[in-house]
Protein backbone atom coordinates (compact mmCIF):
# COMPACT_ATOMS: atom_id res chain seq x y z
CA UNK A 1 8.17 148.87 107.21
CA UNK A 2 7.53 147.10 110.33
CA UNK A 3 4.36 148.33 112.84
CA UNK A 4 4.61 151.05 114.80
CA UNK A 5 3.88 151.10 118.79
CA UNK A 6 0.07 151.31 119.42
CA UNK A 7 -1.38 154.81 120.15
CA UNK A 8 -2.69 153.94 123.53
CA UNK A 9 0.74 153.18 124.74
CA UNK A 10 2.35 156.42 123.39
CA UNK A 11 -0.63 158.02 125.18
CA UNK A 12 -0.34 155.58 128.51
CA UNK A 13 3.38 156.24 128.81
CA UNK A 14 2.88 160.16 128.38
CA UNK A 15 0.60 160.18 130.92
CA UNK A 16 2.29 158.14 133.25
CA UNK A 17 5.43 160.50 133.20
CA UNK A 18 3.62 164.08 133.11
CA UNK A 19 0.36 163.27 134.32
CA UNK A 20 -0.99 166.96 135.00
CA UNK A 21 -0.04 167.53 131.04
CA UNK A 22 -3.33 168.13 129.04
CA UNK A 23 -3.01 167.44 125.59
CA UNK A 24 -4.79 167.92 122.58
CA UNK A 25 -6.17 164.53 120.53
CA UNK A 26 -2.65 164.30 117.77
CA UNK A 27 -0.14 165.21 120.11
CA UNK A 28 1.16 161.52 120.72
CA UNK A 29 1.42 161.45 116.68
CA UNK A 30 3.77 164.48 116.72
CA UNK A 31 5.30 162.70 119.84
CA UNK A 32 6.06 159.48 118.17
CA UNK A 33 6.98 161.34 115.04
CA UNK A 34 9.27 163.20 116.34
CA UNK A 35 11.30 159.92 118.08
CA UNK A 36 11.05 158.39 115.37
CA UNK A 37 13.05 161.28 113.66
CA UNK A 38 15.58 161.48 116.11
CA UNK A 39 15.92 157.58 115.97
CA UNK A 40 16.60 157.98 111.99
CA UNK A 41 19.28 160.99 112.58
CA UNK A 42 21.00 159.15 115.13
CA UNK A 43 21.54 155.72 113.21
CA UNK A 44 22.28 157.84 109.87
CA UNK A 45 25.15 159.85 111.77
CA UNK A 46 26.03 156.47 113.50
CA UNK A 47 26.76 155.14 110.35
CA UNK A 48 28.75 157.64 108.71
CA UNK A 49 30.58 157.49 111.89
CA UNK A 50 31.30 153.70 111.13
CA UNK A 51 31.51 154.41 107.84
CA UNK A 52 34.94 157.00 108.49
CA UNK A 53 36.42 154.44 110.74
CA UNK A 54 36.35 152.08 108.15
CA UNK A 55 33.78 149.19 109.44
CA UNK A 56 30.78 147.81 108.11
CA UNK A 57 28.77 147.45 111.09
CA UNK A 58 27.61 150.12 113.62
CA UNK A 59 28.66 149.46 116.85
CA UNK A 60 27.73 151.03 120.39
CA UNK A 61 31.03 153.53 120.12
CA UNK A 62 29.84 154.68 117.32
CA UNK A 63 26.52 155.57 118.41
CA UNK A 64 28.23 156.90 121.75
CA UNK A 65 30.42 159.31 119.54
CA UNK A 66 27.83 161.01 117.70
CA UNK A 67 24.94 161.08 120.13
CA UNK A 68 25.80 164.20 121.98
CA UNK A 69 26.07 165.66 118.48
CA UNK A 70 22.78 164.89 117.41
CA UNK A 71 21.37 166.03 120.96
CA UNK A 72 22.54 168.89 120.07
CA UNK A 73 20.97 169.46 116.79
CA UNK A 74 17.48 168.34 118.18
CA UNK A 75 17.41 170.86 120.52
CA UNK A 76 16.87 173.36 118.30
């Protein structure tokens, strides 16, 4: 598995959008976790997308098709 982004940048970039947000010291882990999720989901529906169209590579409609779907589903 490659690296993963540095903590301080999760951190920088969270404050930088929301910067009257306190959070506790693991937040950005749950943060990061939880993109990293999504990430996963979307390429894995992506590809059974490509995968019913019949063609071995992912390509941007595919991801286009299923992203509301898996907006959706994050929601909760």
């Amino acid at each position: 598995m490659g690296r993963s982004v540095p903590r301080s940048t999760v951190k920088s970039a969270i404050k930088k959008r929301l910067p009257e947000l306190r959070l506790d010291g693991n937040v950005d882990l749950l943060i990061y976790l939880n993109c990293v999720l999504f990430l996963q989901r979307l390429a894995t529906e992506a590809r059974l997308k490509a995968i019913e169209d019949r063609c071995s590579v992912i390509k941007p409609s595919h991801i286009r098709a299923v992203a509301k779907i898996v907006l959706k589903k994050s929601k909760g």
